[in-house]
PDB file of N, CA and C in Angstrom:
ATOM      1  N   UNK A   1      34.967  29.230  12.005  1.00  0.00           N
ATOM      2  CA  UNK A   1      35.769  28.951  13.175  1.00  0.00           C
ATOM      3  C   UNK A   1      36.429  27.589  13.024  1.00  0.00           C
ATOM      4  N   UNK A   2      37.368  27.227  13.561  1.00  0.00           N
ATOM      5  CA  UNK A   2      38.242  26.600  13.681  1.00  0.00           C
ATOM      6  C   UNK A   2      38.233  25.370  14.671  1.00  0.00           C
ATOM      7  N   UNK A   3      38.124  24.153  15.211  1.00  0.00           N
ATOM      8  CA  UNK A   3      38.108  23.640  16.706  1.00  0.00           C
ATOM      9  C   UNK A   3      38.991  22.497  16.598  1.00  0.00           C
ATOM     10  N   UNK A   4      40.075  22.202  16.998  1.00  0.00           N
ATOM     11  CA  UNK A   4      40.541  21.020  17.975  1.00  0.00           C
ATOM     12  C   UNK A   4      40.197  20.089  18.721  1.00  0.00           C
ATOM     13  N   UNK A   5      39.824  18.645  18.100  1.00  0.00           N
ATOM     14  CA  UNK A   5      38.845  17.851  19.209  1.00  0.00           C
ATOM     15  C   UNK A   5      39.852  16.409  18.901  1.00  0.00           C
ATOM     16  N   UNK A   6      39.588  15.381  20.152  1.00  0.00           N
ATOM     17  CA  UNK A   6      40.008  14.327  19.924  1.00  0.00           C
ATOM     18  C   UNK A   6      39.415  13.420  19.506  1.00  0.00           C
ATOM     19  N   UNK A   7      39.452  12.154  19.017  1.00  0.00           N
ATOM     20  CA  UNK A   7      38.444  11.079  18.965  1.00  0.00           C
ATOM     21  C   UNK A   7      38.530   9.931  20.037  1.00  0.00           C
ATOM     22  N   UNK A   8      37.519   9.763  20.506  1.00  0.00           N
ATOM     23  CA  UNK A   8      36.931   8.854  21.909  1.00  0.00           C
ATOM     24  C   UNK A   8      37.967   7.637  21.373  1.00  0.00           C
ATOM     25  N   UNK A   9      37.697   6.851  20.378  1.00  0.00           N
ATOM     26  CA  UNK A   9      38.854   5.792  20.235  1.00  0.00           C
ATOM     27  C   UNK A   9      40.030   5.775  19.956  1.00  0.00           C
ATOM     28  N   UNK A  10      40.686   5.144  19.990  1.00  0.00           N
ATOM     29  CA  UNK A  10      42.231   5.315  19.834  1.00  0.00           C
ATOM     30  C   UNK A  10      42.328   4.293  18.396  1.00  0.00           C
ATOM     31  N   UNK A  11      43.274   4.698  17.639  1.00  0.00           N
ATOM     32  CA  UNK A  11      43.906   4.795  16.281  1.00  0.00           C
ATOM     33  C   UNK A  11      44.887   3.196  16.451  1.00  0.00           C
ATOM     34  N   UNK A  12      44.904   2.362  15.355  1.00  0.00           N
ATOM     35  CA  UNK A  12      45.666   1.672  15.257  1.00  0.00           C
ATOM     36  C   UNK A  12      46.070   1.170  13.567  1.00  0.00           C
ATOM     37  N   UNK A  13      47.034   1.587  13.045  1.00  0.00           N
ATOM     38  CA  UNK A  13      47.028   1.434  11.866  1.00  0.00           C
ATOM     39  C   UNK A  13      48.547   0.144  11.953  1.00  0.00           C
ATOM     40  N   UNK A  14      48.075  -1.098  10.979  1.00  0.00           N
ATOM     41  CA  UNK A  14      49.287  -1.650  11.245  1.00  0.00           C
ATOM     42  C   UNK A  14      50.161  -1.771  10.510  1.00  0.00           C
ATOM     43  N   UNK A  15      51.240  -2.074  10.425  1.00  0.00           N
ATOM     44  CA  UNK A  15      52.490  -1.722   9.517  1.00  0.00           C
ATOM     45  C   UNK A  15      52.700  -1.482   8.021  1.00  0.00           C
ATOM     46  N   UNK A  16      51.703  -3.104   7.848  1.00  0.00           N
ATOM     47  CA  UNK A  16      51.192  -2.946   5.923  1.00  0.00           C
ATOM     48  C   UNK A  16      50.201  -1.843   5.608  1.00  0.00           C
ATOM     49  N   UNK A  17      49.763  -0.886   6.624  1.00  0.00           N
ATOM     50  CA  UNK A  17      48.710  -0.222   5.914  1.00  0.00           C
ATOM     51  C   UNK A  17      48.925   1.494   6.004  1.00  0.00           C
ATOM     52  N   UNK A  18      48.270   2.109   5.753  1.00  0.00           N
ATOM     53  CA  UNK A  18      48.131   3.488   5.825  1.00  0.00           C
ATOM     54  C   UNK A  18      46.847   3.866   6.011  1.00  0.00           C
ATOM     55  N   UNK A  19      46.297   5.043   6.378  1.00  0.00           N
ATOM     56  CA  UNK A  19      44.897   5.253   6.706  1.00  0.00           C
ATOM     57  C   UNK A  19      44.619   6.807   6.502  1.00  0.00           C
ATOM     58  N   UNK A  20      43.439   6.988   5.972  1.00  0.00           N
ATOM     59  CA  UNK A  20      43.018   8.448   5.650  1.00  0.00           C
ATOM     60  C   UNK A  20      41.342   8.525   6.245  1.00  0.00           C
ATOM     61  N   UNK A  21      41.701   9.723   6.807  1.00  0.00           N
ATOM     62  CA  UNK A  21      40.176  10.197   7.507  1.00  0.00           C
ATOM     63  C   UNK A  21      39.771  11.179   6.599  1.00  0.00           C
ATOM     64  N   UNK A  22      38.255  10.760   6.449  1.00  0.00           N
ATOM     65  CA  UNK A  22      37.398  11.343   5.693  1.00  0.00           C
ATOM     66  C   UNK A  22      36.036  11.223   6.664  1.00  0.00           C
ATOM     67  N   UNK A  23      34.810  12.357   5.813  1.00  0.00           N
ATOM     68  CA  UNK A  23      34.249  12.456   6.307  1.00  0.00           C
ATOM     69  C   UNK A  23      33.258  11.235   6.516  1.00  0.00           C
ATOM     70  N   UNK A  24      32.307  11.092   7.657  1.00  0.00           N
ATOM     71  CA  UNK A  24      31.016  10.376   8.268  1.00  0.00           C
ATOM     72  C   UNK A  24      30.011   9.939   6.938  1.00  0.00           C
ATOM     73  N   UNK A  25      29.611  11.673   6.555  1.00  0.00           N
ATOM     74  CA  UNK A  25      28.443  11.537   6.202  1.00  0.00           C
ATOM     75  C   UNK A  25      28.863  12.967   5.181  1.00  0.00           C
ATOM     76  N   UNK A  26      29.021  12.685   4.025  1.00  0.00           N
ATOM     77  CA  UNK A  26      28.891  13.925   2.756  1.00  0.00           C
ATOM     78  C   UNK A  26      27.667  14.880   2.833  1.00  0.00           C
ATOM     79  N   UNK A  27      26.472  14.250   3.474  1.00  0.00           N
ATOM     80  CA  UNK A  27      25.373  15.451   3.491  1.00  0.00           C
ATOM     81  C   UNK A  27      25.079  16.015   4.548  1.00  0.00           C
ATOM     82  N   UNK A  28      26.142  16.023   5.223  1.00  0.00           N
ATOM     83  CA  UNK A  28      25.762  17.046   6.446  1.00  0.00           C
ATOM     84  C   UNK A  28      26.294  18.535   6.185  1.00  0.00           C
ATOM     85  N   UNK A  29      26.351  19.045   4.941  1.00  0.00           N
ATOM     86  CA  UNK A  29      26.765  20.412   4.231  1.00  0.00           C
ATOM     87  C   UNK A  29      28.504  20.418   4.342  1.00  0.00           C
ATOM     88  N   UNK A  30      28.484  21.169   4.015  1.00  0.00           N
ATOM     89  CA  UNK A  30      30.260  21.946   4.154  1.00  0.00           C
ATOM     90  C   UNK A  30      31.067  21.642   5.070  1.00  0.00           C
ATOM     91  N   UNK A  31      31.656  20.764   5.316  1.00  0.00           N
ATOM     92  CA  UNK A  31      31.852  20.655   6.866  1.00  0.00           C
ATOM     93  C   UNK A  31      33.617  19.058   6.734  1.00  0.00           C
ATOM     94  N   UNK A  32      34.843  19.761   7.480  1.00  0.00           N
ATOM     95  CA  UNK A  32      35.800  19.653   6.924  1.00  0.00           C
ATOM     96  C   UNK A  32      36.296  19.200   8.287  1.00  0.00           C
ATOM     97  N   UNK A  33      36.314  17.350   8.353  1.00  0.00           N
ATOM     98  CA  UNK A  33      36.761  16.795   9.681  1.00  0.00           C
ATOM     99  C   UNK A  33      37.823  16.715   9.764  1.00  0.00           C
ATOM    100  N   UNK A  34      38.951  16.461   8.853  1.00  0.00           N
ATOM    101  CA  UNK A  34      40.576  16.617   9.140  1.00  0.00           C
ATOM    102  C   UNK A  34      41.407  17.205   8.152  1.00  0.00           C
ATOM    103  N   UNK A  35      42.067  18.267   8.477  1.00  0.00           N
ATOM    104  CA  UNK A  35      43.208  18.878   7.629  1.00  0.00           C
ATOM    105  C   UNK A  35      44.176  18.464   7.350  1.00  0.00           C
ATOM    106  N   UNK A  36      44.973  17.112   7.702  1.00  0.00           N
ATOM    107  CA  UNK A  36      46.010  16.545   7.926  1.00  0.00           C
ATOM    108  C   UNK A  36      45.630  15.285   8.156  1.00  0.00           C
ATOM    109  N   UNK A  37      44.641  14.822   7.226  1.00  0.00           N
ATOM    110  CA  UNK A  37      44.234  13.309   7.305  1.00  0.00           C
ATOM    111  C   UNK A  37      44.741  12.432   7.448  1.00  0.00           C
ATOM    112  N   UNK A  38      46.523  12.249   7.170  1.00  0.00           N
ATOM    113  CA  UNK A  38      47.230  10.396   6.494  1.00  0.00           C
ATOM    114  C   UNK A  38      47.517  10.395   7.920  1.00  0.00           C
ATOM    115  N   UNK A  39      47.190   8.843   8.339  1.00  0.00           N
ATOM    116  CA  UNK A  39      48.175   8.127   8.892  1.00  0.00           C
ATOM    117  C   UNK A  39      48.882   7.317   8.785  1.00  0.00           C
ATOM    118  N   UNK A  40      50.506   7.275   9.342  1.00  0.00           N
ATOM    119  CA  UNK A  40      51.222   7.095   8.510  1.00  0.00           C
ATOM    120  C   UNK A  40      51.303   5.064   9.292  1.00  0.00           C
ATOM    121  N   UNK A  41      51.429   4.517   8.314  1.00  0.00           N
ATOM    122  CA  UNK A  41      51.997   3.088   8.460  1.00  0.00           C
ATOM    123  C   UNK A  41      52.430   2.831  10.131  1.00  0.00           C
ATOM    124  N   UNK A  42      51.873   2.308  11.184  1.00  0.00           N
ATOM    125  CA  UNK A  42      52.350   1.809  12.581  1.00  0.00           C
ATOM    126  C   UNK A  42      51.911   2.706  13.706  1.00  0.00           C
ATOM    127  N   UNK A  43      51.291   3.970  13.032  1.00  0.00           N
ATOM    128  CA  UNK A  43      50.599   5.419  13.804  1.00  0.00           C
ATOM    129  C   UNK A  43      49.643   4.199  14.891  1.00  0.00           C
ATOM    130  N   UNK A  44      50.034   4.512  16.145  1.00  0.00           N
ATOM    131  CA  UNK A  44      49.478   3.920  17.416  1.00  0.00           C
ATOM    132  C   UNK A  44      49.354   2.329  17.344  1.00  0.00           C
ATOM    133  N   UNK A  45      50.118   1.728  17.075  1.00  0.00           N
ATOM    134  CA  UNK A  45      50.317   0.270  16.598  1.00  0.00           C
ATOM    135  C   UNK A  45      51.109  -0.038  17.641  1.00  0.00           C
ATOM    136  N   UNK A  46      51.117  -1.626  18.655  1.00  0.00           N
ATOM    137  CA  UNK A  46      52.267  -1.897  19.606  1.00  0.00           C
ATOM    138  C   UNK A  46      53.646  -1.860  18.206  1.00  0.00           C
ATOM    139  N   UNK A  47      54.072  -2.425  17.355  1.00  0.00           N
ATOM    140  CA  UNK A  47      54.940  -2.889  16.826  1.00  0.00           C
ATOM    141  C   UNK A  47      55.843  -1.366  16.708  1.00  0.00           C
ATOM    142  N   UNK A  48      55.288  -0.573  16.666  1.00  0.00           N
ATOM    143  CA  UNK A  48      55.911   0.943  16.619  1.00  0.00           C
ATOM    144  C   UNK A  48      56.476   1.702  18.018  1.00  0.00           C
ATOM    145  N   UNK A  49      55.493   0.874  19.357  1.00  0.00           N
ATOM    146  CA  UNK A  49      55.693   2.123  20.264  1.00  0.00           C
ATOM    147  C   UNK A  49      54.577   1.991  20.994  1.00  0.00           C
ATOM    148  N   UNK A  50      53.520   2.155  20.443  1.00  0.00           N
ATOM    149  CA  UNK A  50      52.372   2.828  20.419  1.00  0.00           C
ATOM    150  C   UNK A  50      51.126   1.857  21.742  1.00  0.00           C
ATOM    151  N   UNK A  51      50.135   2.016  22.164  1.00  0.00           N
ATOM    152  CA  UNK A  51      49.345   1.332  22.488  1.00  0.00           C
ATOM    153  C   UNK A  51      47.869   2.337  22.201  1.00  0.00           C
ATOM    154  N   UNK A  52      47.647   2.161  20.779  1.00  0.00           N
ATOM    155  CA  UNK A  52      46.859   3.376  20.028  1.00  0.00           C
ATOM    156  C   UNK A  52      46.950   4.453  20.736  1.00  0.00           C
ATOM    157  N   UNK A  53      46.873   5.436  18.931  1.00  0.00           N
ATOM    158  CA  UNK A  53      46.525   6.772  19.585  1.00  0.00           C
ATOM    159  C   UNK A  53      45.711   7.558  19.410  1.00  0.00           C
ATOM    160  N   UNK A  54      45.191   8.720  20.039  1.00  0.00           N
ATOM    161  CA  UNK A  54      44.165   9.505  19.678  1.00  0.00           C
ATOM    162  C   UNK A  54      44.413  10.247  18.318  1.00  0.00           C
ATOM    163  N   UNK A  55      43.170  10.302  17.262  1.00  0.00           N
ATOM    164  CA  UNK A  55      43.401  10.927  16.489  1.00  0.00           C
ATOM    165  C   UNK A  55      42.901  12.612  17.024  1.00  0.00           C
ATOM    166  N   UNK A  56      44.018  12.925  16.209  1.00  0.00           N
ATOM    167  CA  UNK A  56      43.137  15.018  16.426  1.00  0.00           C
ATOM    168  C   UNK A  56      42.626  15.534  15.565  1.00  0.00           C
ATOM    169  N   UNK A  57      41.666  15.397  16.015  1.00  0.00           N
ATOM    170  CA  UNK A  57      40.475  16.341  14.331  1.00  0.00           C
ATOM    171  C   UNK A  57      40.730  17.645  14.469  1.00  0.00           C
ATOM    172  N   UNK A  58      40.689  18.330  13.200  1.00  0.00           N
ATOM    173  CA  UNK A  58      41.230  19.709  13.302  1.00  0.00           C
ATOM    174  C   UNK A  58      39.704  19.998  12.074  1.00  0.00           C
ATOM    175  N   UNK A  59      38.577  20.558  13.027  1.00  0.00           N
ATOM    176  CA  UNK A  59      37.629  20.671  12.119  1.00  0.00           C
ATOM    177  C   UNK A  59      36.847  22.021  11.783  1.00  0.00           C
ATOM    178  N   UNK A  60      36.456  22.059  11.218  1.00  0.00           N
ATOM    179  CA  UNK A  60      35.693  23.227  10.637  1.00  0.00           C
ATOM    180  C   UNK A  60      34.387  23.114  10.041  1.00  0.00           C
ATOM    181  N   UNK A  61      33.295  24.266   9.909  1.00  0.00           N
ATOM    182  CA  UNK A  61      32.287  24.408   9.022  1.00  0.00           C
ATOM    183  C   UNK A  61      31.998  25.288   8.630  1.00  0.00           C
ATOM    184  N   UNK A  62      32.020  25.420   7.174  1.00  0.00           N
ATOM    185  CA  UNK A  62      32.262  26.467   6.128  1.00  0.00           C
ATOM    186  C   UNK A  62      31.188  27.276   6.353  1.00  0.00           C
ATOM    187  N   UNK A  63      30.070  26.675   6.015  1.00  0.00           N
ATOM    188  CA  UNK A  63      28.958  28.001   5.906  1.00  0.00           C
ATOM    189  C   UNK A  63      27.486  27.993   6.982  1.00  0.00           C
ATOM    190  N   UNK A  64      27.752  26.742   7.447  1.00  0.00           N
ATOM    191  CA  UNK A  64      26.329  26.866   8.380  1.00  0.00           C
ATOM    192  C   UNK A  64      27.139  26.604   9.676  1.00  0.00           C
ATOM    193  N   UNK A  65      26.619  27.129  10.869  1.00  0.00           N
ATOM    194  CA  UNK A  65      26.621  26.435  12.181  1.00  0.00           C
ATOM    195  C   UNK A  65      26.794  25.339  11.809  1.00  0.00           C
ATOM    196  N   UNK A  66      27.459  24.137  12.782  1.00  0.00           N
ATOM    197  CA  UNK A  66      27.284  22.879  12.700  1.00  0.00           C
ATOM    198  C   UNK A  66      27.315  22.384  14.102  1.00  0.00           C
ATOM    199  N   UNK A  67      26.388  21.563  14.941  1.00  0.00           N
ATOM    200  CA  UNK A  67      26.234  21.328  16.394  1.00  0.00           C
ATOM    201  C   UNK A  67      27.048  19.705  16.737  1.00  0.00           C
ATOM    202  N   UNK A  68      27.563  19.308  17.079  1.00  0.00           N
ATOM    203  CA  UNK A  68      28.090  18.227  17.284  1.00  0.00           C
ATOM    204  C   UNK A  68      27.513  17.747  19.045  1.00  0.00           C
ATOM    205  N   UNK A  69      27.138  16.107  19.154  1.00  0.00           N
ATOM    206  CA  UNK A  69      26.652  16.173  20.172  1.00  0.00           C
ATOM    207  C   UNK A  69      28.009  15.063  20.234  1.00  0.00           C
ATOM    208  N   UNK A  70      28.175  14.647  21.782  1.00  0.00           N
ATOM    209  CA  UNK A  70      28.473  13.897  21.908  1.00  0.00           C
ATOM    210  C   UNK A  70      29.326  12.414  22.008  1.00  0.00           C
ATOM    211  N   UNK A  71      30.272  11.608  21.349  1.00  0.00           N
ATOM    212  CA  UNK A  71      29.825  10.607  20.620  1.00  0.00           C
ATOM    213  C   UNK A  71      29.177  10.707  19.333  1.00  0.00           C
ATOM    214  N   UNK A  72      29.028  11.569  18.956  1.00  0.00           N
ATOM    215  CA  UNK A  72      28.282  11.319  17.455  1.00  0.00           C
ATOM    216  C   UNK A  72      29.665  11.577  16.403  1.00  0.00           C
ATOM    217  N   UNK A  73      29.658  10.342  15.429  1.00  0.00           N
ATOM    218  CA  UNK A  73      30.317  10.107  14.511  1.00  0.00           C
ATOM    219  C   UNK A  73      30.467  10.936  13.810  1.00  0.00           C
ATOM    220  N   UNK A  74      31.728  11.630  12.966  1.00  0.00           N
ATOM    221  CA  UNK A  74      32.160  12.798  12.120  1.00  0.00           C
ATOM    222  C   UNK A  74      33.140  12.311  11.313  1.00  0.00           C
ATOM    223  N   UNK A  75      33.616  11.168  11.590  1.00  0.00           N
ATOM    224  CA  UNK A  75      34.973  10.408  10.491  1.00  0.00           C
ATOM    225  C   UNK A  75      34.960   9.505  10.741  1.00  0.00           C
ATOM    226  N   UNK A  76      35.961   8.830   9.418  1.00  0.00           N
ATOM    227  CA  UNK A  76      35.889   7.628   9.207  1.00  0.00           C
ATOM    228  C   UNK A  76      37.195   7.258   8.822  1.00  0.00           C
ATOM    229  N   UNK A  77      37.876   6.152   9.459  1.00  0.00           N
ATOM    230  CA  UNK A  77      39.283   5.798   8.819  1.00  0.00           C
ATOM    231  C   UNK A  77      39.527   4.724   7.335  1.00  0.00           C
ATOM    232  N   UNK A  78      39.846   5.187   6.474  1.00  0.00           N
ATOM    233  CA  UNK A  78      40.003   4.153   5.323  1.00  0.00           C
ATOM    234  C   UNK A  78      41.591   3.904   5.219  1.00  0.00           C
ATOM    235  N   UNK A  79      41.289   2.152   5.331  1.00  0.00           N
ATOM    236  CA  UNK A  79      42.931   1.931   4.945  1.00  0.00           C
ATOM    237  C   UNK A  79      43.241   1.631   3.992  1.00  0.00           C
ATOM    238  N   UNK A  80      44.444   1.635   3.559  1.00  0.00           N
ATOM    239  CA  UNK A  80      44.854   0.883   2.207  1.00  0.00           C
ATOM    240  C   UNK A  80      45.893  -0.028   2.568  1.00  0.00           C
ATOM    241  N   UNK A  81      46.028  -0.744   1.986  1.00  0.00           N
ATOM    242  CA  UNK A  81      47.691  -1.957   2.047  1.00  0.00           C
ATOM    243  C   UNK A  81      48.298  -1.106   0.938  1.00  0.00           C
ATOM    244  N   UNK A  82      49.799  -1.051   1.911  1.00  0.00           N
ATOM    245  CA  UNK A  82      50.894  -0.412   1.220  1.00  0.00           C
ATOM    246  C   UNK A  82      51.428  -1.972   0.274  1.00  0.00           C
ATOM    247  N   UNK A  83      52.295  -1.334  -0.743  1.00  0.00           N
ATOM    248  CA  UNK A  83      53.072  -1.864  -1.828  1.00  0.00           C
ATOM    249  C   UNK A  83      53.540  -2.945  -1.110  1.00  0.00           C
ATOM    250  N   UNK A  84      54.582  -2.136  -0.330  1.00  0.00           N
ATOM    251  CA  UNK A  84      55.392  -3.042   0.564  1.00  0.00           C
ATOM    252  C   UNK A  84      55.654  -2.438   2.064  1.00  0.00           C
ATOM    253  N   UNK A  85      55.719  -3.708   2.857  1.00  0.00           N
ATOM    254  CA  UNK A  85      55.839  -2.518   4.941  1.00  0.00           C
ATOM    255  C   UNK A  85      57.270  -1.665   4.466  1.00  0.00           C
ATOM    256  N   UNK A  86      56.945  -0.526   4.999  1.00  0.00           N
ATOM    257  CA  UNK A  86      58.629   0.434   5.002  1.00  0.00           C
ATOM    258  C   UNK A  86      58.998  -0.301   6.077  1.00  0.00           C
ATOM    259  N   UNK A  87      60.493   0.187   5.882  1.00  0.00           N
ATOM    260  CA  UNK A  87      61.834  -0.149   6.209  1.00  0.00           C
ATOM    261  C   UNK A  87      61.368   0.904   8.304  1.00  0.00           C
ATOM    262  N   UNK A  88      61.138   1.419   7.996  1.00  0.00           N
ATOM    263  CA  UNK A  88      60.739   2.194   9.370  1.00  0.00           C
ATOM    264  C   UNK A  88      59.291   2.170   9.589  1.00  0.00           C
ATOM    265  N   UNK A  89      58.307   2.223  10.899  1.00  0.00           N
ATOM    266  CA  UNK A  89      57.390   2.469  11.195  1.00  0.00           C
ATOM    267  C   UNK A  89      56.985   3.640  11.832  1.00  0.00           C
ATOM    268  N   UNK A  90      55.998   4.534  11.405  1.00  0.00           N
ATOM    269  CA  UNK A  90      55.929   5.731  12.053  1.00  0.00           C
ATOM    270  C   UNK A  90      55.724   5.180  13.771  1.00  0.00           C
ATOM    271  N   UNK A  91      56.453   5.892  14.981  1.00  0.00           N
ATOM    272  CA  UNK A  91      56.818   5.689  16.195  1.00  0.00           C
ATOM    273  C   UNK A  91      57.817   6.290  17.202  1.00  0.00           C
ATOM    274  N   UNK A  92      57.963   5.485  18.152  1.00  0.00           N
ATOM    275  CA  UNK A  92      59.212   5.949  19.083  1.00  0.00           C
ATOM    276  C   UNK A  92      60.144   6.071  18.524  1.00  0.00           C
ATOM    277  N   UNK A  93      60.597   4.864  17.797  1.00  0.00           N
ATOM    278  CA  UNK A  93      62.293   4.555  16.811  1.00  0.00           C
ATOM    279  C   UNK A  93      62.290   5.764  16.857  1.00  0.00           C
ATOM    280  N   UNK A  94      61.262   6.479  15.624  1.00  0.00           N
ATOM    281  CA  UNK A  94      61.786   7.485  14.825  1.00  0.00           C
ATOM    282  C   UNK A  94      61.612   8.876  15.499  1.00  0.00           C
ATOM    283  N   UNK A  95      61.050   9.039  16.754  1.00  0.00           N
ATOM    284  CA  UNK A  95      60.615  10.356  17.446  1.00  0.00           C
ATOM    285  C   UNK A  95      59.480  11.031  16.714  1.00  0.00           C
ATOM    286  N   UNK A  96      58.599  10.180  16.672  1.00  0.00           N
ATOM    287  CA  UNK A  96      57.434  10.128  15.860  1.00  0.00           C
ATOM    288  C   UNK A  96      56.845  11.648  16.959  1.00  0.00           C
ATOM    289  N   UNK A  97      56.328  12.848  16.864  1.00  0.00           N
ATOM    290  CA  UNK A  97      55.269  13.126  17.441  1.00  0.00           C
ATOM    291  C   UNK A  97      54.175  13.565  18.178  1.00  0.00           C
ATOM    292  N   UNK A  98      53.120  12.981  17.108  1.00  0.00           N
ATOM    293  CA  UNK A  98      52.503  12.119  17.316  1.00  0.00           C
ATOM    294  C   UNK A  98      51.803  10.779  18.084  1.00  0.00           C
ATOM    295  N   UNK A  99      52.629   9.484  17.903  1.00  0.00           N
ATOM    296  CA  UNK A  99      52.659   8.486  18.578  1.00  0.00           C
ATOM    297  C   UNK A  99      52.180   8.685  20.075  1.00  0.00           C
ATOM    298  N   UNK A 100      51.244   8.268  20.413  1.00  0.00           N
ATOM    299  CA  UNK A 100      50.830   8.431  21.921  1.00  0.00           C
ATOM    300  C   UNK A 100      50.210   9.476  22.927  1.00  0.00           C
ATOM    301  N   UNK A 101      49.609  10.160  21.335  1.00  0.00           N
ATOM    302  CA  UNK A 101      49.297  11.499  22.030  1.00  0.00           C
ATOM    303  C   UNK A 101      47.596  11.531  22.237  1.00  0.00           C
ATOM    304  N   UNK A 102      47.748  12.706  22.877  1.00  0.00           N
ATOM    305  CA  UNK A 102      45.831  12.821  23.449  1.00  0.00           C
ATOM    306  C   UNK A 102      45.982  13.964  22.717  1.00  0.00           C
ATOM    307  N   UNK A 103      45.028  15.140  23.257  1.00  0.00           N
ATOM    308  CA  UNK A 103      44.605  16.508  22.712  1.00  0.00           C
ATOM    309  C   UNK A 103      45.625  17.177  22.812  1.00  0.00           C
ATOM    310  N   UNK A 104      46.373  17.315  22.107  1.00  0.00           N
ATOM    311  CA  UNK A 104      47.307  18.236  21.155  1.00  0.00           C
ATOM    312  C   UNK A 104      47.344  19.426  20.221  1.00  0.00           C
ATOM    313  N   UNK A 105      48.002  20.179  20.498  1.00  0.00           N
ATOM    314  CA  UNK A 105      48.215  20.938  18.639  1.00  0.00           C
ATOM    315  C   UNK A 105      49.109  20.772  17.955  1.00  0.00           C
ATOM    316  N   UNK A 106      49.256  20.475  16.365  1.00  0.00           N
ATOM    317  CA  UNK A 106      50.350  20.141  15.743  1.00  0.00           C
ATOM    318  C   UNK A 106      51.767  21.024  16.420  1.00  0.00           C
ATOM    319  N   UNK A 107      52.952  20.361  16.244  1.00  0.00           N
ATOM    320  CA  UNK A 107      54.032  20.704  16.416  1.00  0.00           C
ATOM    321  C   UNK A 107      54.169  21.830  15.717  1.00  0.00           C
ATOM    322  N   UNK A 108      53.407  22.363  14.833  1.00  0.00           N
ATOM    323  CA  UNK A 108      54.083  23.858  14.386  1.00  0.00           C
ATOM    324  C   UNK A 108      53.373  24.946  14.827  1.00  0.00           C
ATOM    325  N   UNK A 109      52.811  24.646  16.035  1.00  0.00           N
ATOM    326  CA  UNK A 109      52.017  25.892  17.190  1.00  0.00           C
ATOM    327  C   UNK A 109      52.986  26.401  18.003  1.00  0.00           C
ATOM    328  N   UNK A 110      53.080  27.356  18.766  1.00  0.00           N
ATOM    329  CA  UNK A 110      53.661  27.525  19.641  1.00  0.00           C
ATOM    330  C   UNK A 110      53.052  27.784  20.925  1.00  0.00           C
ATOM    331  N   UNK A 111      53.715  26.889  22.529  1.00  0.00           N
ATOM    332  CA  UNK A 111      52.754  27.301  23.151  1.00  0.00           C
ATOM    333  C   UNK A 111      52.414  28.634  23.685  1.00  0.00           C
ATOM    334  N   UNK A 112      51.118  28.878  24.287  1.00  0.00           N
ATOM    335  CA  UNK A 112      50.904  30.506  24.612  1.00  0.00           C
ATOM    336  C   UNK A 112      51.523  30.092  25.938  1.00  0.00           C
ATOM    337  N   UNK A 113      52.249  31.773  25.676  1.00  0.00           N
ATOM    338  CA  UNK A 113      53.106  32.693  26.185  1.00  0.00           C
ATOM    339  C   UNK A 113      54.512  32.500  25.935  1.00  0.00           C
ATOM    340  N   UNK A 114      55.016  31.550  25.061  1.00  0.00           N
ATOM    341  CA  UNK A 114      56.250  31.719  24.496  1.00  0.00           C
ATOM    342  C   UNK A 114      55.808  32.624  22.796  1.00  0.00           C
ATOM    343  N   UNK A 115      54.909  33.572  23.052  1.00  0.00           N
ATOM    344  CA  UNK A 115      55.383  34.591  21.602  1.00  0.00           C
ATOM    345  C   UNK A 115      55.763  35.527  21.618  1.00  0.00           C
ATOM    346  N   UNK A 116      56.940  36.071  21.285  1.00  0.00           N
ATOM    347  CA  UNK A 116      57.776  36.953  21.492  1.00  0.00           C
ATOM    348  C   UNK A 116      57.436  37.925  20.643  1.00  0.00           C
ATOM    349  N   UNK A 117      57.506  39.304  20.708  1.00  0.00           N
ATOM    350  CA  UNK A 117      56.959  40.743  20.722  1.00  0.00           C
ATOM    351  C   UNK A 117      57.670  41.068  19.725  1.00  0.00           C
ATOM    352  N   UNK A 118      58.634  40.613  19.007  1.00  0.00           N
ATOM    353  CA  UNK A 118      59.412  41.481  18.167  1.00  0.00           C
ATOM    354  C   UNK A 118      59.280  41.906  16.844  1.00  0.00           C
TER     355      UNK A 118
END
């Protein structure tokens, strides 16, 4: 199965950096916290727009049940320093989105009851 969840804190990546979510903890079996990990350079940053944002875990577990309580930790953000800051920041400028969002589904969902029968 499939689930859609947000994370309790809000996201701030700042201009020089980029960030990838990975998992908590490797031994908690099979278990796959984001499908669409990068964030991109200024993702919930003031300098972009932003006053952080929620990340959306799009998670799964392959072969066992997996119980999640709470608050209990499932990812982790790693940044890197980019080469150099781009020329743009992921944001408003650019119609980022993203930027400023809570519990969402990616933009390539459609919502229910706009699916047409044909």
């Amino acid at each position: 199965e499939f689930y859609i969840l947000v994370s309790r804190e809000s996201v701030h990546v700042p201009p020089d950096f980029a960030a990838e979510m990975l998992p908590f903890d490797h031994t908690v079996g099979e278990f796959r916290v984001h499908y669409a990990g990068f964030f991109d350079p200024g993702f919930g940053h003031d300098a972009a727009g932003g006053k952080g944002s929620r990340a959306v875990l799009e998670v799964r577990s392959h072969e066992v049940p997996f119980l999640l309580d709470h608050g209990q930790t499932i990812g982790r953000l790693i940044y890197e320093r980019m080469a150099e800051r781009p020329q743009m920041l992921y944001g408003t400028e650019l119609g980022s989105n993203y930027q400023a969002q809570n519990l969402k589904l990616s933009k390539h969902f459609l919502p229910y009851g706009n699916l047409s029968s044909d």
